[in-house]
C-alpha atoms as a PDB file:
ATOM      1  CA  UNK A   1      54.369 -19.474 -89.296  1.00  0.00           C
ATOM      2  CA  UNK A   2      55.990 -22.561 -87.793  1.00  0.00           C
ATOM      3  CA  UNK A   3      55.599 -23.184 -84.108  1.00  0.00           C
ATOM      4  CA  UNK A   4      58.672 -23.081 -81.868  1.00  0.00           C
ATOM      5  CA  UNK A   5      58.739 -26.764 -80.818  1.00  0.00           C
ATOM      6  CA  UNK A   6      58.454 -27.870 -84.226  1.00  0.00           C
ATOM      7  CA  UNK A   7      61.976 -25.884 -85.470  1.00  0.00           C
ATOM      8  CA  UNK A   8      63.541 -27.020 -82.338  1.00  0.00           C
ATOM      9  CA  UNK A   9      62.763 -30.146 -83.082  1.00  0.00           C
ATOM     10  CA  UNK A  10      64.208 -30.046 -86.728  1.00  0.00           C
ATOM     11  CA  UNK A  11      67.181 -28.399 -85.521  1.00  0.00           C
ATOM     12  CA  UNK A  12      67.305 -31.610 -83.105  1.00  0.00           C
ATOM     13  CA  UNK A  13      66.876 -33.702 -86.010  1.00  0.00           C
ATOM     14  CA  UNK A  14      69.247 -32.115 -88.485  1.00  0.00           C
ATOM     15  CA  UNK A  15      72.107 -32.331 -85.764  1.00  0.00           C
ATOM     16  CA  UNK A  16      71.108 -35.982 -84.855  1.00  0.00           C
ATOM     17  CA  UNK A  17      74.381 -38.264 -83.980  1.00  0.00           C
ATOM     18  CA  UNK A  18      72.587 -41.021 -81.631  1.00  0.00           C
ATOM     19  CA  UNK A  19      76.263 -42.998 -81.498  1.00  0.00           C
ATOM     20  CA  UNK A  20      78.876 -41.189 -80.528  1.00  0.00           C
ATOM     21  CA  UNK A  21      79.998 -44.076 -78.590  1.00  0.00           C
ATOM     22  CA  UNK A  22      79.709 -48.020 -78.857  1.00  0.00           C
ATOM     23  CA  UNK A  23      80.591 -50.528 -75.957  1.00  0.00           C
ATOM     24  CA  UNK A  24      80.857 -54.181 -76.240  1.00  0.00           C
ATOM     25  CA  UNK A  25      81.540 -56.919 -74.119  1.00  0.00           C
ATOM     26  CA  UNK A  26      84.351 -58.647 -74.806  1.00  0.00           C
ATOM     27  CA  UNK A  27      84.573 -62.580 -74.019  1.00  0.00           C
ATOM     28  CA  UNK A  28      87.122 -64.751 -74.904  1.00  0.00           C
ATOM     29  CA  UNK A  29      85.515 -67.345 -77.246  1.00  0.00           C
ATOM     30  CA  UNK A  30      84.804 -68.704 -80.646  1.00  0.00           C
ATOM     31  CA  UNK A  31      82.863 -65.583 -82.038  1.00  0.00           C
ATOM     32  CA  UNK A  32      84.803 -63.248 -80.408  1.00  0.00           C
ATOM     33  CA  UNK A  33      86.974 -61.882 -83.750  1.00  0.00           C
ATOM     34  CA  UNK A  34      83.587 -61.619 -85.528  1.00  0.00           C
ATOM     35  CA  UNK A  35      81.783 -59.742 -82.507  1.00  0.00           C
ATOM     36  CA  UNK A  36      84.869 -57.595 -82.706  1.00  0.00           C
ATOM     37  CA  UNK A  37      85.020 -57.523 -86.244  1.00  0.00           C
ATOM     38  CA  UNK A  38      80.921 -55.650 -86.040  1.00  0.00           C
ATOM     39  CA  UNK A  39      81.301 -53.765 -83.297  1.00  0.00           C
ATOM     40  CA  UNK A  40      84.622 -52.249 -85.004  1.00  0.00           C
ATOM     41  CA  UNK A  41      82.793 -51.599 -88.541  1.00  0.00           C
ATOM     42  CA  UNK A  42      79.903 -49.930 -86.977  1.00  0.00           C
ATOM     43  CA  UNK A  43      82.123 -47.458 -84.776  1.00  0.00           C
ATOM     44  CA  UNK A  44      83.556 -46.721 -87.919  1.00  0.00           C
ATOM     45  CA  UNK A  45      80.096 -46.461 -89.766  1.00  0.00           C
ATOM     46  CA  UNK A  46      78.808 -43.993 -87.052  1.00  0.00           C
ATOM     47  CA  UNK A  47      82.418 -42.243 -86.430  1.00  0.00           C
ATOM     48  CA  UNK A  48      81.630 -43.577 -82.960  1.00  0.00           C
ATOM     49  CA  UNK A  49      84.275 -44.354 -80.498  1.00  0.00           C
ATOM     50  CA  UNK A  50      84.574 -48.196 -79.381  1.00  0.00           C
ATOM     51  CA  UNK A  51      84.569 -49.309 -75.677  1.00  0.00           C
ATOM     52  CA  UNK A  52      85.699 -53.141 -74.963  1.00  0.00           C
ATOM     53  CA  UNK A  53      84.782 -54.103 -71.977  1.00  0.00           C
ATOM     54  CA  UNK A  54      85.654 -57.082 -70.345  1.00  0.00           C
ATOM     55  CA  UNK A  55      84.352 -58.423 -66.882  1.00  0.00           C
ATOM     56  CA  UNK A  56      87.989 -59.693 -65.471  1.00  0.00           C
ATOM     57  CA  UNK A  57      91.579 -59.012 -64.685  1.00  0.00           C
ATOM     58  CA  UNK A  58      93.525 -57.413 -67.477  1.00  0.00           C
ATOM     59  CA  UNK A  59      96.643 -59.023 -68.741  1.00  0.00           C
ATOM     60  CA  UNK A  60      99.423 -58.700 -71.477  1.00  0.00           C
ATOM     61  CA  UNK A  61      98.220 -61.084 -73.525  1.00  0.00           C
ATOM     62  CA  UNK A  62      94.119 -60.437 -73.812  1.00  0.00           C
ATOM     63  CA  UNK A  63      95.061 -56.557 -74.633  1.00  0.00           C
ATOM     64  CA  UNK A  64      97.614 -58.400 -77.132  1.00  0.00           C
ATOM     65  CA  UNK A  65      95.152 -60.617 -78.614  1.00  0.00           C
ATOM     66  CA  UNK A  66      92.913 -57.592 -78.715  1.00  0.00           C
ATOM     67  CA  UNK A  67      95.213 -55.582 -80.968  1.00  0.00           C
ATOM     68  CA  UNK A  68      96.176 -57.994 -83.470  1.00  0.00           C
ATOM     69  CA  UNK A  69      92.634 -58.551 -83.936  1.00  0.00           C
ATOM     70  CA  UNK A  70      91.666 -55.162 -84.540  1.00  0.00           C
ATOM     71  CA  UNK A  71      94.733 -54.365 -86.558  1.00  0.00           C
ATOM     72  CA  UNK A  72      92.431 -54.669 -89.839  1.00  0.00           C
ATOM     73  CA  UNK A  73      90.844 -51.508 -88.789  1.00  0.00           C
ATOM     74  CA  UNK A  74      94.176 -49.222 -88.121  1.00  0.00           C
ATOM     75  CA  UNK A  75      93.408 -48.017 -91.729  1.00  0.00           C
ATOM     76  CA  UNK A  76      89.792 -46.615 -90.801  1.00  0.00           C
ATOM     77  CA  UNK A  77      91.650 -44.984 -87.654  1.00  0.00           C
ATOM     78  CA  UNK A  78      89.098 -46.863 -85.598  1.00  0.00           C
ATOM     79  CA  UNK A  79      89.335 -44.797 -82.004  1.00  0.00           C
ATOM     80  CA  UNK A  80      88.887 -47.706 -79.407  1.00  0.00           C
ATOM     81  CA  UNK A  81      89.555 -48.154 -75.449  1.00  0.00           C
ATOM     82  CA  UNK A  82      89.597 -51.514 -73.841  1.00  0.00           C
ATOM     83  CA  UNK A  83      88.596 -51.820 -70.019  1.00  0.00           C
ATOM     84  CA  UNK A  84      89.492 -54.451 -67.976  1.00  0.00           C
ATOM     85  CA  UNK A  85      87.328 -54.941 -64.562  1.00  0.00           C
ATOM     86  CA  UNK A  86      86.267 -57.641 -62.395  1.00  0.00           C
ATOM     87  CA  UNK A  87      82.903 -58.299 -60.801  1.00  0.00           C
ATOM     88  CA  UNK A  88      79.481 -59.420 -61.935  1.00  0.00           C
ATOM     89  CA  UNK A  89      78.544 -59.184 -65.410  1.00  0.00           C
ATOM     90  CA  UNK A  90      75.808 -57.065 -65.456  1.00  0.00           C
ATOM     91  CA  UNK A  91      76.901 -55.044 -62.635  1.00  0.00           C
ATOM     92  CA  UNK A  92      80.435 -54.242 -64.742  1.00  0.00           C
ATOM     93  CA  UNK A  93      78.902 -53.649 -67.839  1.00  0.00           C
ATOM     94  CA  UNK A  94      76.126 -51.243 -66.435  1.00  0.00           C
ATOM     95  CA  UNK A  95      78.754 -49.111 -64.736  1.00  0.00           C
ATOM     96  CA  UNK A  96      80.855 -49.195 -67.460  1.00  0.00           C
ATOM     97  CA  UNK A  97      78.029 -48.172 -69.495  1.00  0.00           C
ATOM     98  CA  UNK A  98      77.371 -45.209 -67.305  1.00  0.00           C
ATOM     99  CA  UNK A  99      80.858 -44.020 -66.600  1.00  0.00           C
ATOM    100  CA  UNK A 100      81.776 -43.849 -70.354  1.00  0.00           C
ATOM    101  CA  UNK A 101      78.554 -42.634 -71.207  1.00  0.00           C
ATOM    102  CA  UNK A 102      78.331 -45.423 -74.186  1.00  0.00           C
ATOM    103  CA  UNK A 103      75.108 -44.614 -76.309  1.00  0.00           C
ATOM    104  CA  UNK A 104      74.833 -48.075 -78.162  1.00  0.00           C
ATOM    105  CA  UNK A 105      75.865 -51.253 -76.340  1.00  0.00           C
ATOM    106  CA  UNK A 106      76.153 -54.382 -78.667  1.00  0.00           C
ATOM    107  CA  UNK A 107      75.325 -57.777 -76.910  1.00  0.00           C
ATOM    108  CA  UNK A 108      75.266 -61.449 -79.010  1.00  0.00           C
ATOM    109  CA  UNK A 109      72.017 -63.218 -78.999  1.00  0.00           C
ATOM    110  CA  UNK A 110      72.000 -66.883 -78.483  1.00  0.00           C
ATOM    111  CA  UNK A 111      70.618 -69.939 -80.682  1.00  0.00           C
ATOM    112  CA  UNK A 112      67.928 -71.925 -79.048  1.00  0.00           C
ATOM    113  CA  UNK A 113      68.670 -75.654 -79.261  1.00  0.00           C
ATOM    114  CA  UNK A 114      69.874 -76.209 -83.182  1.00  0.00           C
ATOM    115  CA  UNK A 115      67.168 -74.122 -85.146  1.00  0.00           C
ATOM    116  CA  UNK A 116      67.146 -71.186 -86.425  1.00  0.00           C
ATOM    117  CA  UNK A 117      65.999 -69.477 -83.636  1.00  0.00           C
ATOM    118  CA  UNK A 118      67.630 -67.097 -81.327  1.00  0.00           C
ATOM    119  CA  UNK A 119      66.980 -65.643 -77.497  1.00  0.00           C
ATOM    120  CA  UNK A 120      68.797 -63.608 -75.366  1.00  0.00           C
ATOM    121  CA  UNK A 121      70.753 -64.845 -72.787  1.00  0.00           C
ATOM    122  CA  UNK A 122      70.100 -64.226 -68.790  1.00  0.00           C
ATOM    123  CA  UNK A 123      73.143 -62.233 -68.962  1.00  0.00           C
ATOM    124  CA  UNK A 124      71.910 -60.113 -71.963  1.00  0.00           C
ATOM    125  CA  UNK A 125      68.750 -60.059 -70.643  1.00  0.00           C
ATOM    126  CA  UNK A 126      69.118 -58.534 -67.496  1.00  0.00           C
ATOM    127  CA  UNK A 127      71.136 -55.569 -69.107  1.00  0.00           C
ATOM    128  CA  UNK A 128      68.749 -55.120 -71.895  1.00  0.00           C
ATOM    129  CA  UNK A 129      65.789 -54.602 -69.145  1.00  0.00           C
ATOM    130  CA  UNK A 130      67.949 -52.185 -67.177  1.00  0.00           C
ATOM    131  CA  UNK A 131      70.769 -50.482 -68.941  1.00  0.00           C
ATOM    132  CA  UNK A 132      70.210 -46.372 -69.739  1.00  0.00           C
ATOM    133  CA  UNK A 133      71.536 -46.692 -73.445  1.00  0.00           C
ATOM    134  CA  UNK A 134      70.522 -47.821 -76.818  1.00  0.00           C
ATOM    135  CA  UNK A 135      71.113 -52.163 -77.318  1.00  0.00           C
ATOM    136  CA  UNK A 136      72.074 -53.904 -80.503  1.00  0.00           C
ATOM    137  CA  UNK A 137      71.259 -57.696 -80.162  1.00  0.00           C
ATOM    138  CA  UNK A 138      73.247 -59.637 -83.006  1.00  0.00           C
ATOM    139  CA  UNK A 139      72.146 -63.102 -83.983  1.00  0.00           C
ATOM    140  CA  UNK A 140      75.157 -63.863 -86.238  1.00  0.00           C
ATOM    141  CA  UNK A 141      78.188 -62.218 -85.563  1.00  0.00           C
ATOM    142  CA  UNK A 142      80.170 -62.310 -89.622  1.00  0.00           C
ATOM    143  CA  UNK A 143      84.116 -61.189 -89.782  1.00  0.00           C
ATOM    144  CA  UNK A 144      83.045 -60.467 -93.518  1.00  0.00           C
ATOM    145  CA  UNK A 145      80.158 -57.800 -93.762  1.00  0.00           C
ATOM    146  CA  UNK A 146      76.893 -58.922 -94.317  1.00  0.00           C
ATOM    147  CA  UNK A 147      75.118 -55.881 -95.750  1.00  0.00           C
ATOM    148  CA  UNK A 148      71.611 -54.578 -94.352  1.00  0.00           C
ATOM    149  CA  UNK A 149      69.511 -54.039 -97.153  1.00  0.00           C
ATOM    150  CA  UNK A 150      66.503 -53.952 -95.539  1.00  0.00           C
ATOM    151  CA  UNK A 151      64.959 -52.294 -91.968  1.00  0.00           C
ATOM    152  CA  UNK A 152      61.894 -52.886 -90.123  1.00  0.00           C
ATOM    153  CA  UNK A 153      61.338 -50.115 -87.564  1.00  0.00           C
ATOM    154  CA  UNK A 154      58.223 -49.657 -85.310  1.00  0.00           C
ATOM    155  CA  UNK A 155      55.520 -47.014 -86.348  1.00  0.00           C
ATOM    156  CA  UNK A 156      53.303 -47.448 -83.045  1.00  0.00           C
ATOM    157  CA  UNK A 157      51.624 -44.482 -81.750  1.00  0.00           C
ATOM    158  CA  UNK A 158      53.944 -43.386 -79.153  1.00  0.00           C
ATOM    159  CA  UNK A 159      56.223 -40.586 -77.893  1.00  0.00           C
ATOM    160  CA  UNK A 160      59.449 -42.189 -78.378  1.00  0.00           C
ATOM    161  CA  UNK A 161      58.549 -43.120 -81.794  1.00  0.00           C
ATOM    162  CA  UNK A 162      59.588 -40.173 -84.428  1.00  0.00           C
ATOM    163  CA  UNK A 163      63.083 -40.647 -82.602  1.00  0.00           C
ATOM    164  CA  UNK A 164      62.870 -43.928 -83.489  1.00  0.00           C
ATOM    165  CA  UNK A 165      62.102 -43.728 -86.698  1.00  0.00           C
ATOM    166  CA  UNK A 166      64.324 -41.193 -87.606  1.00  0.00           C
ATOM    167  CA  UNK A 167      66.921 -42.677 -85.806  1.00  0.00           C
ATOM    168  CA  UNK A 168      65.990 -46.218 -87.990  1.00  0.00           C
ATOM    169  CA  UNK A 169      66.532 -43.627 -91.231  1.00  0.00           C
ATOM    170  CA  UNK A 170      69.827 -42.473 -89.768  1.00  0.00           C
ATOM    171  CA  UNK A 171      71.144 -45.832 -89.693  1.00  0.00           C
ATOM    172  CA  UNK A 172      70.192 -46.995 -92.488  1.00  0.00           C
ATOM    173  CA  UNK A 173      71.780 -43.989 -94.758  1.00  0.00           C
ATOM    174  CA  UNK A 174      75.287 -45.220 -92.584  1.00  0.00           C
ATOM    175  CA  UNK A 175      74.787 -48.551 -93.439  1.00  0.00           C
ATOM    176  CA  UNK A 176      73.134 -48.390 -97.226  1.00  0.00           C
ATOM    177  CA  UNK A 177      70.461 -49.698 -96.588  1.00  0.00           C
ATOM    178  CA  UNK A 178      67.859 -50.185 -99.700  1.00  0.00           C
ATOM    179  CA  UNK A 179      65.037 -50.254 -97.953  1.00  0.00           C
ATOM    180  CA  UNK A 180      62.910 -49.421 -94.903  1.00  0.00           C
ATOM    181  CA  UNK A 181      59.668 -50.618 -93.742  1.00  0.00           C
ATOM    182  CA  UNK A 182      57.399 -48.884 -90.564  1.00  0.00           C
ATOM    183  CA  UNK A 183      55.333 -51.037 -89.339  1.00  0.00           C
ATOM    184  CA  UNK A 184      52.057 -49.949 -87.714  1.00  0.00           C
ATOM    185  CA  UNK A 185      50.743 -52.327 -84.890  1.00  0.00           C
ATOM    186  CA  UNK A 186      47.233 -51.788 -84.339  1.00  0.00           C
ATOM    187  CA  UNK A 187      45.371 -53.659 -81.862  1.00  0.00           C
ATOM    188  CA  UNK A 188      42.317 -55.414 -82.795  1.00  0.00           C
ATOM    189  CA  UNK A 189      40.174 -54.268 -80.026  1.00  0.00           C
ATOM    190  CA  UNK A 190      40.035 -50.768 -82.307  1.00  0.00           C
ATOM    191  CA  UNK A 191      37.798 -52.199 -84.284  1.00  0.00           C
ATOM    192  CA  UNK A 192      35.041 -53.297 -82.153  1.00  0.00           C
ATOM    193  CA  UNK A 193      32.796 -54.889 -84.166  1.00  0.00           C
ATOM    194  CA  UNK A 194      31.749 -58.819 -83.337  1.00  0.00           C
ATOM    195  CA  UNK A 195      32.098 -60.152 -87.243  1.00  0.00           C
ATOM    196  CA  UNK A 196      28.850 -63.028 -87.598  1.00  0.00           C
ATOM    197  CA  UNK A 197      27.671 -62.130 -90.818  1.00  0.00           C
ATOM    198  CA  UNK A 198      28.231 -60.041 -94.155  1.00  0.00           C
ATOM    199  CA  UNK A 199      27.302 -56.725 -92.845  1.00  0.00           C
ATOM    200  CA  UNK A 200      29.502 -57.071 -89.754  1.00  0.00           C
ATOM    201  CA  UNK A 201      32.464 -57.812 -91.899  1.00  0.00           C
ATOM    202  CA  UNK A 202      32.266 -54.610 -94.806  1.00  0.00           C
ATOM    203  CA  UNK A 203      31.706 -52.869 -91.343  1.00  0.00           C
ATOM    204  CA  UNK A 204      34.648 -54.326 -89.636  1.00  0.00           C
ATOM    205  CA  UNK A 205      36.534 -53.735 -92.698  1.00  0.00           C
ATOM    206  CA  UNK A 206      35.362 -50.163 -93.682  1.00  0.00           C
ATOM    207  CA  UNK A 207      36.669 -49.760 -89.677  1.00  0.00           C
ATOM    208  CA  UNK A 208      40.001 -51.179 -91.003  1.00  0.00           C
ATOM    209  CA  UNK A 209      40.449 -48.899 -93.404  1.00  0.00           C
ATOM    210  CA  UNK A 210      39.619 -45.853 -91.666  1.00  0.00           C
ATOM    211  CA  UNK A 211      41.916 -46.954 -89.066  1.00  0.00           C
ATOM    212  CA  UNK A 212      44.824 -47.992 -91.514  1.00  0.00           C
ATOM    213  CA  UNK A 213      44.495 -44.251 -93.085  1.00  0.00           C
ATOM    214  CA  UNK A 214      44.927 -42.537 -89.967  1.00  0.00           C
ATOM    215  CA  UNK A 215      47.839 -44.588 -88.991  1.00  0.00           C
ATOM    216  CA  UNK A 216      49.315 -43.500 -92.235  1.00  0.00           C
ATOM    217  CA  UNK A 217      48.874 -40.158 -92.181  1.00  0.00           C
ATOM    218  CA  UNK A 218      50.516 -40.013 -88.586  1.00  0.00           C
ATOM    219  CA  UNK A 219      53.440 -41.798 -90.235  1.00  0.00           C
ATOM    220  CA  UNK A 220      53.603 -39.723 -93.114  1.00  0.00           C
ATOM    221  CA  UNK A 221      53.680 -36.451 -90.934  1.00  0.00           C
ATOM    222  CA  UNK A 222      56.705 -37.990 -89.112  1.00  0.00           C
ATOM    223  CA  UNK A 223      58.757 -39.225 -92.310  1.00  0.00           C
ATOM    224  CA  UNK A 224      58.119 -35.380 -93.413  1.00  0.00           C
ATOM    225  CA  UNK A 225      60.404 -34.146 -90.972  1.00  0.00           C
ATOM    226  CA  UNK A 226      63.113 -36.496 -91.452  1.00  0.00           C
ATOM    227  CA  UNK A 227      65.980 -34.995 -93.571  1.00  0.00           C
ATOM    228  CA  UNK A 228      66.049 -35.469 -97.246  1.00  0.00           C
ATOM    229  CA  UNK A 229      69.603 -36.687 -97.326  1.00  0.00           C
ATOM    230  CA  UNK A 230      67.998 -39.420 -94.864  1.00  0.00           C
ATOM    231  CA  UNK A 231      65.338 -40.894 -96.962  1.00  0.00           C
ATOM    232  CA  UNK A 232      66.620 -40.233-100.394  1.00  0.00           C
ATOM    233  CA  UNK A 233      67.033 -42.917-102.435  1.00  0.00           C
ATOM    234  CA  UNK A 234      65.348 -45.312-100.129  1.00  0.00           C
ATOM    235  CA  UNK A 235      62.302 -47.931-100.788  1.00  0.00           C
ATOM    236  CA  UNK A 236      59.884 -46.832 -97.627  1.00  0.00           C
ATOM    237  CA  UNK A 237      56.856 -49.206 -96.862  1.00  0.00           C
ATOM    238  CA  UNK A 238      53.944 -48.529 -93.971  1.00  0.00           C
ATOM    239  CA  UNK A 239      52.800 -51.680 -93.194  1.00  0.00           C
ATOM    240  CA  UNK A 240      49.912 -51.455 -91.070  1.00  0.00           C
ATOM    241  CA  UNK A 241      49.663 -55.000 -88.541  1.00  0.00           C
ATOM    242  CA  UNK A 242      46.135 -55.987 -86.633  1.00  0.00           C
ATOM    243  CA  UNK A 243      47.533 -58.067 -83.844  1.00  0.00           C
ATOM    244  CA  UNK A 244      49.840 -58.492 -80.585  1.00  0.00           C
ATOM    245  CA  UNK A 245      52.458 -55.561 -80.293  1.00  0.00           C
ATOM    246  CA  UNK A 246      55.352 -56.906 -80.034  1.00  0.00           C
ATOM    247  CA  UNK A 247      54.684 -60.233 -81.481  1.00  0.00           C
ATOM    248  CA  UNK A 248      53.259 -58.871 -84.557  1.00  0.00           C
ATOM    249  CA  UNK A 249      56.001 -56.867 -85.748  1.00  0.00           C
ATOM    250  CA  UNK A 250      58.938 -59.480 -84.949  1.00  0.00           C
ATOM    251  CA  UNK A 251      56.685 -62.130 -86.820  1.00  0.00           C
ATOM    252  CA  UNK A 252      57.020 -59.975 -89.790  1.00  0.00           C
ATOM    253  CA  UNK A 253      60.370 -59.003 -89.384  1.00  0.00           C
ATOM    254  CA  UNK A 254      60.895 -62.423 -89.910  1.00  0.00           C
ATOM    255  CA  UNK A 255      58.975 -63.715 -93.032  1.00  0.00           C
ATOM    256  CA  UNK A 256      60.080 -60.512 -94.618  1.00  0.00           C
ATOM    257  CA  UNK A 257      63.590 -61.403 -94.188  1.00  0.00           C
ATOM    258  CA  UNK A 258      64.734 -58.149 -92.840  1.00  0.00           C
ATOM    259  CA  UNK A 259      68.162 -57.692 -91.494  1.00  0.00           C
ATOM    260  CA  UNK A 260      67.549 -55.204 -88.969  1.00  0.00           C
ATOM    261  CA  UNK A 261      64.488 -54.932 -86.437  1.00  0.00           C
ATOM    262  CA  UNK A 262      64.268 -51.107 -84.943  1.00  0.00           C
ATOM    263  CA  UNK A 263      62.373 -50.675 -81.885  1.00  0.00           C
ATOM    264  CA  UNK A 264      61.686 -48.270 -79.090  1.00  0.00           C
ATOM    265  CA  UNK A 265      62.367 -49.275 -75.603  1.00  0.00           C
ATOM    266  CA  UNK A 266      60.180 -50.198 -73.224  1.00  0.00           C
ATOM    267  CA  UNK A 267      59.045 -47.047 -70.543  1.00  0.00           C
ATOM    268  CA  UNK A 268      58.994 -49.303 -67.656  1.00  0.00           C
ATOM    269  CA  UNK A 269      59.182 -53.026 -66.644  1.00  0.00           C
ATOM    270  CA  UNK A 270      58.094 -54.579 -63.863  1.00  0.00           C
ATOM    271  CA  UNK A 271      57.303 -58.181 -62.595  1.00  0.00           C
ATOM    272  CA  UNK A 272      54.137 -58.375 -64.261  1.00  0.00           C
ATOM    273  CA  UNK A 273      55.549 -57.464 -67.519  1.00  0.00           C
ATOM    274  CA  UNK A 274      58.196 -60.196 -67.026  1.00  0.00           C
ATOM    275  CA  UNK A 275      55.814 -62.751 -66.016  1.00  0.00           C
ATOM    276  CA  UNK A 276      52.711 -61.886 -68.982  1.00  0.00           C
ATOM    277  CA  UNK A 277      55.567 -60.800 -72.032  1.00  0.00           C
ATOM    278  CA  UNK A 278      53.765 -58.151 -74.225  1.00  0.00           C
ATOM    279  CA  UNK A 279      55.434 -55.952 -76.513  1.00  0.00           C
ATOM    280  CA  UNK A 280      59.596 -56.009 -76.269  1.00  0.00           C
ATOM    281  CA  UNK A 281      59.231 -58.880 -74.300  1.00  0.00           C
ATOM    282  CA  UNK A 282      57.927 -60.888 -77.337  1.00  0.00           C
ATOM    283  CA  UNK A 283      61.109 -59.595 -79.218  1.00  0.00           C
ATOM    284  CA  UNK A 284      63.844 -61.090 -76.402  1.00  0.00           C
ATOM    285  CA  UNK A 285      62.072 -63.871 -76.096  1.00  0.00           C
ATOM    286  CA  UNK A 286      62.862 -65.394 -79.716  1.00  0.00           C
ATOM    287  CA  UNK A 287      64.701 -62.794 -81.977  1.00  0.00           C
ATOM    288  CA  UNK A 288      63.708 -62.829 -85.430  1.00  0.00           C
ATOM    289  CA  UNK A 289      67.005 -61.227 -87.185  1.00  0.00           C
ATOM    290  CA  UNK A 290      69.404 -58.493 -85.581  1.00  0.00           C
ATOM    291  CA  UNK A 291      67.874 -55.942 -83.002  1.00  0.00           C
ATOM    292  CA  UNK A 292      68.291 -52.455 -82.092  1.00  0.00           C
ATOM    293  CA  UNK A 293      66.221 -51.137 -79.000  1.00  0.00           C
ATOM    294  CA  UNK A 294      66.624 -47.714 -79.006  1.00  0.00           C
ATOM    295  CA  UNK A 295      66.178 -45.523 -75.985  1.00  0.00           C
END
């Protein structure tokens, strides 16, 4: 007989709409019609309504500006609201964030020096760290769709994690998406053993494995209560990591050429976390494709 919890949480599941609502700042420059151009797509992806929200007075010609560009989008009967405020940046788009109740809030990344690598911005930063709802960092804004093939979402023993993963599956049936990858981070101080010879190593090893099993049987029991209609037709990978959390995963993100990084949000920060960067921290620091930090 199944347990209470466990059909309330599939009813949860089946009934799962994590966007209902998408904000995004909205800055008058260069990448502005292709920041536009993602958030609008994805609202219409997730039947999610769009919030623009720019920090500053509002004025004939931005709101203007603002329709012709999303004109391209009447067709999809994108539902969109554009709010004009002054004040700080972070304070503005925090509040805004609150008052509309905006689950996903998309913020552009930005490209250290001239390679290809990417950080977030003070700005972003600071809102990432302390704003209540779900954050999509994008890299490189397109006006043409680049499709997400593949998705590399966090497997990490953790509370927040079979929402994440599901969640990761729920995007990725929106956005046909081929394939998804969980990756398991496993520190290496689980496996205890100081490797000096060949008998330390098949015993470090045989630890490994034992450890890599378990992992994959915790990830297996979460992937069974996903929804068919979720996982159907998709390429799933567990990929268990020995390493840094945080660093580990966006690492391979990275050589594996994913398009999408999934990953839970951090419980709590505080100056020591900003300081030492573990975990998310690694991720902000230098972004190895698009990221979604989901609370």
């Amino acid at each position: 007989m199944l347990s209470f919890n466990f059909l309330q949480k599939s009813i949860e599941v089946l009934s799962l709409k994590p966007f209902k609502s998408i904000g995004i700042g909205v800055a008058y420059s260069p990448n502005l019609k292709a920041n536009l151009f993602e958030a609008a797509r994805l609202s219409v992806f997730f039947k999610a309504k769009l919030i623009l929200i720019h920090v500053g007075e509002a004025s004939e010609e931005k709101s203007n500006m603002l329709s012709i560009i999303l004109k391209s989008f009447e067709k999809d009967k994108l539902d969109y609201e554009v709010v004009f405020r002054p004040g700080q940046p972070v304070d503005v788009i925090l509040s805004t964030c609150a008052e509309k109740k905006i689950d996903l809030l998309i913020l552009g990344a930005v490209q250290r020096e001239r390679l290809l690598k990417y950080y977030v911005g003070s700005i972003a930063r600071k809102i990432t760290r302390q704003t209540k709802c779900s954050i999509l960092l994008l890299i490189k804004p397109s006006v043409n769709r680049i499709p997400c093939e593949h998705i590399v979402v966090n497997g990490l023993k953790d509370p927040k994690t079979e929402q994440t993963i599901t969640s990761a599956f729920y995007v990725a049936k929106h956005l046909k998406s081929n394939k998804v990858t969980i990756v398991e981070e496993i520190n290496e101080s689980q496996v205890p053993v100081k490797v000096d010879d060949d008998k330390s190593l098949r015993r470090a090893n045989i630890m490994k494995e034992r450890i890599k099993l378990r992992e994959h049987s915790r990830v297996n029991e979460i992937i069974s209560h996903i929804p068919e209609n979720y996982t159907k037709g998709k390429t799933i990978k567990l990929q268990p990591i020995f390493g840094t959390k945080g660093y580990s995963i966006g690492h391979y993100a990275q050589i594996s050429r994913a398009d999408l990084l999934v990953m839970n949000a951090p419980s709590k920060m505080n100056f020591w976390d900003r300081l030492f960067p573990h975990d998310i921290e690694h991720i902000l620091t230098e972004l190895p494709t698009d990221v979604l930090i989901l609370q």
